[in-house]
PDB file of N, CA and C in Angstrom:
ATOM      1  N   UNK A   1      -3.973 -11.243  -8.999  1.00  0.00           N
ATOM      2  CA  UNK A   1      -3.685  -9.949  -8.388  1.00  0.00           C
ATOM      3  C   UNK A   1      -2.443 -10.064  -7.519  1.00  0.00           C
ATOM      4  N   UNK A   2      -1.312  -9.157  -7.666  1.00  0.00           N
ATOM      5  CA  UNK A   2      -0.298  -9.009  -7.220  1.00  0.00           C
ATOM      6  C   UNK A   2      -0.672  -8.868  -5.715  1.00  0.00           C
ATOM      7  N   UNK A   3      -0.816  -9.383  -4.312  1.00  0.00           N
ATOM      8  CA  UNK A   3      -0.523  -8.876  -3.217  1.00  0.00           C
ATOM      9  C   UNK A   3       0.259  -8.462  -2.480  1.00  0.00           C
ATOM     10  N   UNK A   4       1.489  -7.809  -2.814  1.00  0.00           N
ATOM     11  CA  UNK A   4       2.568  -7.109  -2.361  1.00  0.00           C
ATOM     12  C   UNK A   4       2.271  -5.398  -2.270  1.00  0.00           C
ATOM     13  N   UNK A   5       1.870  -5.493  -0.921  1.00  0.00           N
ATOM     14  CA  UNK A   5       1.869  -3.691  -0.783  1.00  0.00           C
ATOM     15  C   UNK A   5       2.249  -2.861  -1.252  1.00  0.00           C
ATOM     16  N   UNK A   6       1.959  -1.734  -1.741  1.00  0.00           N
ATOM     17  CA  UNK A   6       2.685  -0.482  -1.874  1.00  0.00           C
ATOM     18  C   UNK A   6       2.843   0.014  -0.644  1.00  0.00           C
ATOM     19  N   UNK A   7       4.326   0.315  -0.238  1.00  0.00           N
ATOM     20  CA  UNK A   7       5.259   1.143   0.699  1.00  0.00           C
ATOM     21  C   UNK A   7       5.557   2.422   0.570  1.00  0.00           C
ATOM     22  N   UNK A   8       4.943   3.520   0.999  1.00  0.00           N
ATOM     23  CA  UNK A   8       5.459   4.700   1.289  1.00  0.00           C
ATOM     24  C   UNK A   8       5.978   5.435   2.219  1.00  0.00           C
ATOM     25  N   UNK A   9       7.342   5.256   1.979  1.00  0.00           N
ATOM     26  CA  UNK A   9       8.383   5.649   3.214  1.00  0.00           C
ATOM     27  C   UNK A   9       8.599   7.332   3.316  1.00  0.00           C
ATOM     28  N   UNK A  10       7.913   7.689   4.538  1.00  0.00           N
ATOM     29  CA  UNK A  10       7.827   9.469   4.938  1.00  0.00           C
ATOM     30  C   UNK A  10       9.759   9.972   5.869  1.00  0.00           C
ATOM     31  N   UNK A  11      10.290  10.845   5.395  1.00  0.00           N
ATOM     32  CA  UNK A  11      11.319  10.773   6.210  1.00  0.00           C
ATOM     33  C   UNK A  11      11.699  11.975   5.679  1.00  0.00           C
ATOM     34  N   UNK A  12      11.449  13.156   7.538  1.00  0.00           N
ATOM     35  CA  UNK A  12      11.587  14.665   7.212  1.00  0.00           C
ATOM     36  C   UNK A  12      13.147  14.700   6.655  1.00  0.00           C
ATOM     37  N   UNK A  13      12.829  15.989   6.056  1.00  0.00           N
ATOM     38  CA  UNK A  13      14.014  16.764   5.870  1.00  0.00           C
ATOM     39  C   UNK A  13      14.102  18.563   5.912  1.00  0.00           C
ATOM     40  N   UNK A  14      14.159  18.595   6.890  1.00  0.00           N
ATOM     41  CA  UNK A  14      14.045  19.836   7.320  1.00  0.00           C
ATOM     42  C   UNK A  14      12.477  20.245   7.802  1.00  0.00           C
ATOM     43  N   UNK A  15      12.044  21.299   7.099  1.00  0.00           N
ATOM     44  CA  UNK A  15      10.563  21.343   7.572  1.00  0.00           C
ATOM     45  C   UNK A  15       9.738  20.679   6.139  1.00  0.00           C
ATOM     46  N   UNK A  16      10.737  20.000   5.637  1.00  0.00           N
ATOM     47  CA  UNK A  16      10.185  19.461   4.220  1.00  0.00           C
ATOM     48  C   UNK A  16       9.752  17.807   4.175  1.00  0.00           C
ATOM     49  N   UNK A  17       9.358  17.068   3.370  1.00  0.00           N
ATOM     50  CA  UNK A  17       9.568  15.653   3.547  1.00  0.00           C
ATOM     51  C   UNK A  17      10.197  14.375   1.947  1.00  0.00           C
ATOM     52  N   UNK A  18      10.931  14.075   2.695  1.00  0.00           N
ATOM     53  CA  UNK A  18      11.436  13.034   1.369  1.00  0.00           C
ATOM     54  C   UNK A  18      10.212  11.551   1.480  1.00  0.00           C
ATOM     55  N   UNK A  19       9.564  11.487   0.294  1.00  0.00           N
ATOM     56  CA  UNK A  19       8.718  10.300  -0.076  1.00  0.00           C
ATOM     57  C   UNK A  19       9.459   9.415  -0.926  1.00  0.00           C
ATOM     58  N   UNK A  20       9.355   7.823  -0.734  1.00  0.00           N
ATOM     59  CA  UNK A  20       9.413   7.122  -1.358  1.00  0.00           C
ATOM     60  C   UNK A  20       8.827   6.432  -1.599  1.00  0.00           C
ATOM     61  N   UNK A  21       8.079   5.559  -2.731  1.00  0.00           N
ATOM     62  CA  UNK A  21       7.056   5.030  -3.472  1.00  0.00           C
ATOM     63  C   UNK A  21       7.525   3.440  -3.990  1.00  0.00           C
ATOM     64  N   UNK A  22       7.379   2.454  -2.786  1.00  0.00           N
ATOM     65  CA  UNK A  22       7.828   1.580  -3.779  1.00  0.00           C
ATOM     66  C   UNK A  22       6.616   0.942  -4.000  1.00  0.00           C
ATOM     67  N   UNK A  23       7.277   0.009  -5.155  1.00  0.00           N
ATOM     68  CA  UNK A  23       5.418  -0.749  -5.682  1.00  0.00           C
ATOM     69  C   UNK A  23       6.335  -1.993  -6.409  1.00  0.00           C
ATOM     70  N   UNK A  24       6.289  -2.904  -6.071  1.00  0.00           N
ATOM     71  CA  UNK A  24       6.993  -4.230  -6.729  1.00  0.00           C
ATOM     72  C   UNK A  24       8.877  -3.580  -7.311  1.00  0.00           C
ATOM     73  N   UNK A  25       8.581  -3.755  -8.158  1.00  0.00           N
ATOM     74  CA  UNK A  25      10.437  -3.044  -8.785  1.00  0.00           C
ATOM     75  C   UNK A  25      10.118  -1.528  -9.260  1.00  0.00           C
ATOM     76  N   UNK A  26       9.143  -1.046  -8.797  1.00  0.00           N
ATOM     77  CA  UNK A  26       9.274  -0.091  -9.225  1.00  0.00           C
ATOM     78  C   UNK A  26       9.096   0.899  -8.411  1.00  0.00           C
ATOM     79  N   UNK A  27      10.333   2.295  -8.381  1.00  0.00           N
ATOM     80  CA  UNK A  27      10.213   2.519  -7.011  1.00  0.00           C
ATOM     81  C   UNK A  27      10.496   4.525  -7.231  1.00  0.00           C
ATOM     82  N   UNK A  28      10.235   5.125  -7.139  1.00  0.00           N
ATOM     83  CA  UNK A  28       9.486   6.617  -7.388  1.00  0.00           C
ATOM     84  C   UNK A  28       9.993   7.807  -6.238  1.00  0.00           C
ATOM     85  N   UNK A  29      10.700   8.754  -5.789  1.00  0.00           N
ATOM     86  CA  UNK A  29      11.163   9.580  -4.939  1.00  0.00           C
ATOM     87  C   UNK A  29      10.638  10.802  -4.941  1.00  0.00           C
ATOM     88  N   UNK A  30       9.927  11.408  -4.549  1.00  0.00           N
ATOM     89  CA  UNK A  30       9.465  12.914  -4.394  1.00  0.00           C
ATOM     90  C   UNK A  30       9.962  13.614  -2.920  1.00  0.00           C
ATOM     91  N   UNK A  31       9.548  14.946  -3.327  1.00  0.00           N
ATOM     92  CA  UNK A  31      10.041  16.020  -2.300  1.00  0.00           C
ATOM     93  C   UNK A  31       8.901  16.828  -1.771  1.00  0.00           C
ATOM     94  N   UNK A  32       8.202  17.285  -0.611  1.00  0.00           N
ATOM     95  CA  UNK A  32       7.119  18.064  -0.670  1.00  0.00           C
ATOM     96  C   UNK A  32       7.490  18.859   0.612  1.00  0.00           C
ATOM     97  N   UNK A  33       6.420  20.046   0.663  1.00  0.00           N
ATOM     98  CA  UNK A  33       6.864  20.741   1.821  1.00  0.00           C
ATOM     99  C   UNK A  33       5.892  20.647   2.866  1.00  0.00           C
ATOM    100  N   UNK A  34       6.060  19.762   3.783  1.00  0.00           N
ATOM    101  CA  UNK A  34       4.474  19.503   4.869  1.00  0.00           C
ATOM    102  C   UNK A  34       4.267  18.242   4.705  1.00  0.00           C
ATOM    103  N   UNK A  35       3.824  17.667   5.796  1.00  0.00           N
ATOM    104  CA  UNK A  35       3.219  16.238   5.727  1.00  0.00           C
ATOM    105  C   UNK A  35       2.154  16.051   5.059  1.00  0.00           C
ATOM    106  N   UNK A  36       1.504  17.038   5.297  1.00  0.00           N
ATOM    107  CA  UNK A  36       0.039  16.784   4.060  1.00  0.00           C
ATOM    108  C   UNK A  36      -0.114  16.808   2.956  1.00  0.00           C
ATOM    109  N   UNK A  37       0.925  17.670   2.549  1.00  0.00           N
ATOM    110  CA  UNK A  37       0.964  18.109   1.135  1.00  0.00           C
ATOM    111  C   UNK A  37       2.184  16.232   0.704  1.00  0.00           C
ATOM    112  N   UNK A  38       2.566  16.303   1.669  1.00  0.00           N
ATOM    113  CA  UNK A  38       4.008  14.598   0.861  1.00  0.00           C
ATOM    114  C   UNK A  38       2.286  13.654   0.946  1.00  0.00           C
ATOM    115  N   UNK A  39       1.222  13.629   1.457  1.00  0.00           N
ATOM    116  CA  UNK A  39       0.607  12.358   1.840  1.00  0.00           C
ATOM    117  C   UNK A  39       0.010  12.878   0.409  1.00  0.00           C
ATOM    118  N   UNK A  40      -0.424  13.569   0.043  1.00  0.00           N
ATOM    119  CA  UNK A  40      -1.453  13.922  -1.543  1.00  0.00           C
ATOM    120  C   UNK A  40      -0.242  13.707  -2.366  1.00  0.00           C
ATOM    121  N   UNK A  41       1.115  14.015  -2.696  1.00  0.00           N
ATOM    122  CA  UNK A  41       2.062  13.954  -3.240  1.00  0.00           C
ATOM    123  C   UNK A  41       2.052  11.777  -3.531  1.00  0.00           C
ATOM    124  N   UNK A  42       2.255  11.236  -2.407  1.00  0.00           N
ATOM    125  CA  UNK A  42       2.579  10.102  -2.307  1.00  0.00           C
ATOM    126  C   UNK A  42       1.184   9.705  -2.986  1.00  0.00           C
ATOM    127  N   UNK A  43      -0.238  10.160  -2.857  1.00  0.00           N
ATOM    128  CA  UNK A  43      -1.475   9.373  -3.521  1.00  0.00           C
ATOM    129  C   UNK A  43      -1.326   9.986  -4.726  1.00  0.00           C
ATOM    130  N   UNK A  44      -0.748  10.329  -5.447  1.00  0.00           N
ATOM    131  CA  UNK A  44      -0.896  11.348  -6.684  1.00  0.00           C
ATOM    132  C   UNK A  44      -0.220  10.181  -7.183  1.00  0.00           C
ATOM    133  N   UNK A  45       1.557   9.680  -6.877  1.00  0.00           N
ATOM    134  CA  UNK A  45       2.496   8.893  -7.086  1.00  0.00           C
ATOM    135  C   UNK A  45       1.282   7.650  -7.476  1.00  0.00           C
ATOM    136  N   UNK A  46       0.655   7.170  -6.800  1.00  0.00           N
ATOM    137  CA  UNK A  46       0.471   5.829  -6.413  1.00  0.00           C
ATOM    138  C   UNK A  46      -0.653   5.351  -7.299  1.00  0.00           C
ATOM    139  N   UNK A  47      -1.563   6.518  -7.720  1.00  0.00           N
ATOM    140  CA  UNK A  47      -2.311   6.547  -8.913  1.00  0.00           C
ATOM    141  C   UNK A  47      -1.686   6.147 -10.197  1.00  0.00           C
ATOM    142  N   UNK A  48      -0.310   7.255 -10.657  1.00  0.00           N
ATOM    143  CA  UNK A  48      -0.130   6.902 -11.609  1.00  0.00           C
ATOM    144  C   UNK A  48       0.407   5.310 -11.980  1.00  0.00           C
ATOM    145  N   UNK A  49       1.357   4.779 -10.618  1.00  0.00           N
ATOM    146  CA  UNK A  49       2.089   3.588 -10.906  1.00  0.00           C
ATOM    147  C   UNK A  49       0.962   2.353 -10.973  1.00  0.00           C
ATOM    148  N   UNK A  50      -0.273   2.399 -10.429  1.00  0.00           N
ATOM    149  CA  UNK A  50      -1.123   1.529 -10.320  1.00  0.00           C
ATOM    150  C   UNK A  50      -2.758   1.923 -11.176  1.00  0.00           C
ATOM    151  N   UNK A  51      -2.712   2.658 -12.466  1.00  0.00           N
ATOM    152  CA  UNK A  51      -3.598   3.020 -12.833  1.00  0.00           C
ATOM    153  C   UNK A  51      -4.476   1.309 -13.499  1.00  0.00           C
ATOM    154  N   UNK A  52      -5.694   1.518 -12.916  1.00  0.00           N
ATOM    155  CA  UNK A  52      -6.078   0.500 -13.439  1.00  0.00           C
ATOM    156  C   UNK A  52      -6.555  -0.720 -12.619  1.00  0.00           C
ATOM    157  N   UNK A  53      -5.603  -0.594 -11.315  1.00  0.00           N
ATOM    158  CA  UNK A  53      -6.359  -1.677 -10.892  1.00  0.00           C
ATOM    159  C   UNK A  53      -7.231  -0.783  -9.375  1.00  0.00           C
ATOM    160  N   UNK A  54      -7.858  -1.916  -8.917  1.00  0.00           N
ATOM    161  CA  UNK A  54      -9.174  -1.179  -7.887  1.00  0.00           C
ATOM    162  C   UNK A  54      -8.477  -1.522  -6.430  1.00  0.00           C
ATOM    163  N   UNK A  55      -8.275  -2.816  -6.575  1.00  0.00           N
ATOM    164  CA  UNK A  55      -7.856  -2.957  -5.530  1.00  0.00           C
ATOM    165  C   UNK A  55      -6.453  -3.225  -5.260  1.00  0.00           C
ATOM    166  N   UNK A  56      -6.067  -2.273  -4.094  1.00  0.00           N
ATOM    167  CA  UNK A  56      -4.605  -2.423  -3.699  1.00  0.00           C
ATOM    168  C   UNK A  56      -4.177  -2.133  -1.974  1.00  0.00           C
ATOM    169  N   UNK A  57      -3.096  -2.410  -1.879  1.00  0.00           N
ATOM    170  CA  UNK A  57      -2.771  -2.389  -0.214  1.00  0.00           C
ATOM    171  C   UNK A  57      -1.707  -0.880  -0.152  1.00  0.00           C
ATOM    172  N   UNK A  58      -2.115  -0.151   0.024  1.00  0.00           N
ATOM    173  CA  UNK A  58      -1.078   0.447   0.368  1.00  0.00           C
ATOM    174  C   UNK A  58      -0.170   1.487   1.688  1.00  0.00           C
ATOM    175  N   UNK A  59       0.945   0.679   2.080  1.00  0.00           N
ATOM    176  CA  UNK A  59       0.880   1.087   3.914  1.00  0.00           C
ATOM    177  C   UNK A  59       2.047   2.770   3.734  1.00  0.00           C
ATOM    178  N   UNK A  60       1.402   3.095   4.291  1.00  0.00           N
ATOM    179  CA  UNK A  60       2.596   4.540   4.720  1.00  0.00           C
ATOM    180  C   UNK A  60       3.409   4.741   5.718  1.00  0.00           C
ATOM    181  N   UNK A  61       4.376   4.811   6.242  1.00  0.00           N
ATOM    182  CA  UNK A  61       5.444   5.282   6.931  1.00  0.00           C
ATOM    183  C   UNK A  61       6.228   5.786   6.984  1.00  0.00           C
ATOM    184  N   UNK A  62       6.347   6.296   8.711  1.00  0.00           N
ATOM    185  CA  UNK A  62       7.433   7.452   8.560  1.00  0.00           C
ATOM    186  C   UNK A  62       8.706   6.764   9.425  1.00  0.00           C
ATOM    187  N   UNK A  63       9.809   6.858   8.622  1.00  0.00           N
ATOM    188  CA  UNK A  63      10.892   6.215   8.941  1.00  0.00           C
ATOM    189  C   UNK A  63      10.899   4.613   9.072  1.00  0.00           C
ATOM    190  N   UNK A  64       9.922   3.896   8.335  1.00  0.00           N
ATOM    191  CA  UNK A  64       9.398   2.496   8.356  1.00  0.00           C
ATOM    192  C   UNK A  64       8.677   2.067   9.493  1.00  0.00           C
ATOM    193  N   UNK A  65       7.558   3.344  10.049  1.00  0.00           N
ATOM    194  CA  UNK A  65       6.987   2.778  11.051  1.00  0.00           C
ATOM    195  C   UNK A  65       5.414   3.047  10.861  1.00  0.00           C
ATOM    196  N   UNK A  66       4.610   2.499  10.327  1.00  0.00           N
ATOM    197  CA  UNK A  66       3.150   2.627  10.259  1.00  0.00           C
ATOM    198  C   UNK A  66       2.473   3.579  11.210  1.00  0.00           C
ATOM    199  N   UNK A  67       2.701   3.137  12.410  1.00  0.00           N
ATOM    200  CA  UNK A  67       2.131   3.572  13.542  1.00  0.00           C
ATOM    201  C   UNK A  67       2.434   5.389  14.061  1.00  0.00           C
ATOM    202  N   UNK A  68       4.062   5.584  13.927  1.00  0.00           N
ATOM    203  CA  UNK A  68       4.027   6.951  13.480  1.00  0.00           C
ATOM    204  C   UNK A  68       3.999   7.694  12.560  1.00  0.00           C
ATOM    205  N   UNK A  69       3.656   7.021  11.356  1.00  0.00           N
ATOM    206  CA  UNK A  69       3.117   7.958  10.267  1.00  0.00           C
ATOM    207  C   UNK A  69       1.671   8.212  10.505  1.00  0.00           C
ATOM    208  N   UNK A  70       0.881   7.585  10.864  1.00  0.00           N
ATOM    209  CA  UNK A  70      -0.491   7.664  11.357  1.00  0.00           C
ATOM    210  C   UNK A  70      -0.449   8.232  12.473  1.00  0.00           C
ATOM    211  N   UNK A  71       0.127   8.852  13.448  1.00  0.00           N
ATOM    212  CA  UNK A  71       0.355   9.759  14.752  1.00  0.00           C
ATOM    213  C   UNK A  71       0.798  10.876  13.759  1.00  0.00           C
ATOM    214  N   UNK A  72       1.707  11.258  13.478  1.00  0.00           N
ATOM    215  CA  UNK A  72       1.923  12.622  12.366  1.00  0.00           C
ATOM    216  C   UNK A  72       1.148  12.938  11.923  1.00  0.00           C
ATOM    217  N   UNK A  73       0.365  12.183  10.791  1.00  0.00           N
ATOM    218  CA  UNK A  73      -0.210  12.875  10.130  1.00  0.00           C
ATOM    219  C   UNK A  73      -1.634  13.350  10.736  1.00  0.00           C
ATOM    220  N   UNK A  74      -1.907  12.810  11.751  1.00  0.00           N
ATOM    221  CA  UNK A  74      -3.202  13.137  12.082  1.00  0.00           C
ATOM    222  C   UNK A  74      -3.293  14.221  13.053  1.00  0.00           C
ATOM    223  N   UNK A  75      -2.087  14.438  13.987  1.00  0.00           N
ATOM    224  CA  UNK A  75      -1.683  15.374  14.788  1.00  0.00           C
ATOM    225  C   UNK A  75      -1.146  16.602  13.364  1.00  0.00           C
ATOM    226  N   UNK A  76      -0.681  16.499  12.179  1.00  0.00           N
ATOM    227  CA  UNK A  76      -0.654  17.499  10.847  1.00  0.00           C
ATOM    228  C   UNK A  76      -1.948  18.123  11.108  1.00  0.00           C
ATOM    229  N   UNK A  77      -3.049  16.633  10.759  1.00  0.00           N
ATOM    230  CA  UNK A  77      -4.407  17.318  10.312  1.00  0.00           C
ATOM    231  C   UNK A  77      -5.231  18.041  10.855  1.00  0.00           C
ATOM    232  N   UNK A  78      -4.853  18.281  12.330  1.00  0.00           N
ATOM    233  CA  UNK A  78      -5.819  18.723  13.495  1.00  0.00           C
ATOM    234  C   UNK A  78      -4.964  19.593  13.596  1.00  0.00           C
ATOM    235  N   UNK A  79      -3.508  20.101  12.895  1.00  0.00           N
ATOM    236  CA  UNK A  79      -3.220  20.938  13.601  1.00  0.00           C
ATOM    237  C   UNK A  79      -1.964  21.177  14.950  1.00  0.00           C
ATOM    238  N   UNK A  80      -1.580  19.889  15.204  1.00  0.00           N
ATOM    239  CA  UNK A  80      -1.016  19.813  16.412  1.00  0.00           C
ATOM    240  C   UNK A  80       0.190  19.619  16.232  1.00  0.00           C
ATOM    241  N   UNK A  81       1.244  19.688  17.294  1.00  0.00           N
ATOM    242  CA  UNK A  81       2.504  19.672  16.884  1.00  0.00           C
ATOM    243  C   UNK A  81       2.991  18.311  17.662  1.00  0.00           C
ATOM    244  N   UNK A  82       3.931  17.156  17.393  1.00  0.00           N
ATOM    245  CA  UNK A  82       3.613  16.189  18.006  1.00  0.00           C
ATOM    246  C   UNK A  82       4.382  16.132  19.481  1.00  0.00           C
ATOM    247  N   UNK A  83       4.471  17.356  20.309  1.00  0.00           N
ATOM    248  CA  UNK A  83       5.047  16.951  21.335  1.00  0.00           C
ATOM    249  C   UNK A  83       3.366  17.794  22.494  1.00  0.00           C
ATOM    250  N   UNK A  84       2.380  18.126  21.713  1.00  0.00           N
ATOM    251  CA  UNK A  84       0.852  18.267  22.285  1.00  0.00           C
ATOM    252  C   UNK A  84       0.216  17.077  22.579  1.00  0.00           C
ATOM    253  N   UNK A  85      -0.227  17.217  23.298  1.00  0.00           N
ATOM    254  CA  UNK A  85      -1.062  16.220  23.758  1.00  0.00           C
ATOM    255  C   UNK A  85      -2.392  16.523  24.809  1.00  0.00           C
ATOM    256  N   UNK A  86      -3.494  15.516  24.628  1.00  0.00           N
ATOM    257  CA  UNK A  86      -4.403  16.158  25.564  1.00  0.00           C
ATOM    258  C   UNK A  86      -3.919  15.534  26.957  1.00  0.00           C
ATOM    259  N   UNK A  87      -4.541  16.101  28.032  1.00  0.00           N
ATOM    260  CA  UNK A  87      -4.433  15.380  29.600  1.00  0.00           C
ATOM    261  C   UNK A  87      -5.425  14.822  29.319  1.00  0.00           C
ATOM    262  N   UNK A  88      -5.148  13.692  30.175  1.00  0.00           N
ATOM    263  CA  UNK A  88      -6.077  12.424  29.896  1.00  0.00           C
ATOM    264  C   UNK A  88      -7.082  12.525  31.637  1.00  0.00           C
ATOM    265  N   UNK A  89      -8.566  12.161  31.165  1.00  0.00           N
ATOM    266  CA  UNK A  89      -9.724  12.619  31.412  1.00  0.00           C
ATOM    267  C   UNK A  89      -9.689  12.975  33.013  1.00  0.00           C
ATOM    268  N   UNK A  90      -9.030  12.109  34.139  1.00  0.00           N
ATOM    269  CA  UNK A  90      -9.017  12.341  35.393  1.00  0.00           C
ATOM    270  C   UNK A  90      -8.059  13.739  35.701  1.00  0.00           C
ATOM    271  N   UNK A  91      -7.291  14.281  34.589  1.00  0.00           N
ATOM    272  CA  UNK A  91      -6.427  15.248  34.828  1.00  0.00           C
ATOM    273  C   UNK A  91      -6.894  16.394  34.474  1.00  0.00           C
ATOM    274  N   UNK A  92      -7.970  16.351  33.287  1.00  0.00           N
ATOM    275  CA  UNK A  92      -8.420  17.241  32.462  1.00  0.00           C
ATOM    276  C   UNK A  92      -9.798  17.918  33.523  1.00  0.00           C
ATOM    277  N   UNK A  93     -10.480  17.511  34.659  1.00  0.00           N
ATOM    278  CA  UNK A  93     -11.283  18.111  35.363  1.00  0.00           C
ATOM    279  C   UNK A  93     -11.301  18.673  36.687  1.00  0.00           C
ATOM    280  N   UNK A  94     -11.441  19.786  36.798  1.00  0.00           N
ATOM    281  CA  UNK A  94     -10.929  20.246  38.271  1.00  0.00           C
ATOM    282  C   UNK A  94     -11.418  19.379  39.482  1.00  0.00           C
ATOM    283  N   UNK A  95     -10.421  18.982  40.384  1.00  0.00           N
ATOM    284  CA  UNK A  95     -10.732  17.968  41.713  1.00  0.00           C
ATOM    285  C   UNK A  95     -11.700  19.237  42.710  1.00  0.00           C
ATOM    286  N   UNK A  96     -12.614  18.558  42.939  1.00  0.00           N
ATOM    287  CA  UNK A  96     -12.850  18.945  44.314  1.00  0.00           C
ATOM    288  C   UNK A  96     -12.101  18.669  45.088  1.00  0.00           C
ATOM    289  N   UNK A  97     -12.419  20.220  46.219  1.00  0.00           N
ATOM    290  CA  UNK A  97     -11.565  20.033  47.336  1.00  0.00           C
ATOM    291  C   UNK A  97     -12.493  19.622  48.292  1.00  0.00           C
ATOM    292  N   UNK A  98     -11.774  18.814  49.412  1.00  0.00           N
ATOM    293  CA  UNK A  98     -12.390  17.805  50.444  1.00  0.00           C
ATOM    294  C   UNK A  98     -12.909  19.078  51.055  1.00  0.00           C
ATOM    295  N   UNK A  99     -13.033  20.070  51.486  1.00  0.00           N
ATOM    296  CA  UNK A  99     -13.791  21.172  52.264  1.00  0.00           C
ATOM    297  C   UNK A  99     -15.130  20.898  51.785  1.00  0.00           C
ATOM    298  N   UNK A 100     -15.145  21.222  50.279  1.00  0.00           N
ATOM    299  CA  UNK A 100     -16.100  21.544  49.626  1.00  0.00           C
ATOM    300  C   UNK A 100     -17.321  20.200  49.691  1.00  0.00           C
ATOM    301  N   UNK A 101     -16.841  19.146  49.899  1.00  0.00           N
ATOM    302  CA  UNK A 101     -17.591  17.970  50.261  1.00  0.00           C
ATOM    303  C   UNK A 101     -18.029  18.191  51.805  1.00  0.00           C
ATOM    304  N   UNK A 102     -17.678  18.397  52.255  1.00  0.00           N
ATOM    305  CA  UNK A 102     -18.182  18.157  53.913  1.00  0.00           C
ATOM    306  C   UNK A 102     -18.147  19.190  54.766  1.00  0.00           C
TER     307      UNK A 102
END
């Protein structure tokens, strides 16, 4: 079994996204409109070039970075735009005021 990843490189273009598909020498370019729609685009790709076998590695990124293709797309899937964010838990609950204690 070949262990060399499949690489799928995410990199907007406009409100659109350019995919690239590499898989050993063989290497595949699509166009989609939305991150979600390039991530089904890129598993659609990745089926056909690897029909047959079960097991495979395959990492996604956006602009060659794992870590923010997995922040995109999941902030895509929920909906969010990536400059949202939640307040984090000590910010997110109203302080009592010291009156109100004593």
């Amino acid at each position: 079994m070949d262990s060399t990843p499949i690489t799928i490189n995410y990199v907007p273009d406009g409100d659109d996204w350019t995919i690239t598909v590499n898989a050993g020498e063989e290497s595949t370019t699509a166009h989609a409109p939305g991150l979600i729609a390039a991530r089904d685009s890129a598993d659609q790709i990745v089926e056909k070039i690897v029909t047959g076998k079960k097991q495979r590695t395959v990492v996604h990124l956006l602009d060659g970075d794992a870590f923010a293709f997995t922040t995109a797309y999941l902030h895509a899937r929920h909906g969010m735009t990536t400059g949202q964010q939640q307040p984090p838990a000590s910010e997110a609950e109203p302080e009592e005021s010291a009156s109100a204690a004593g």
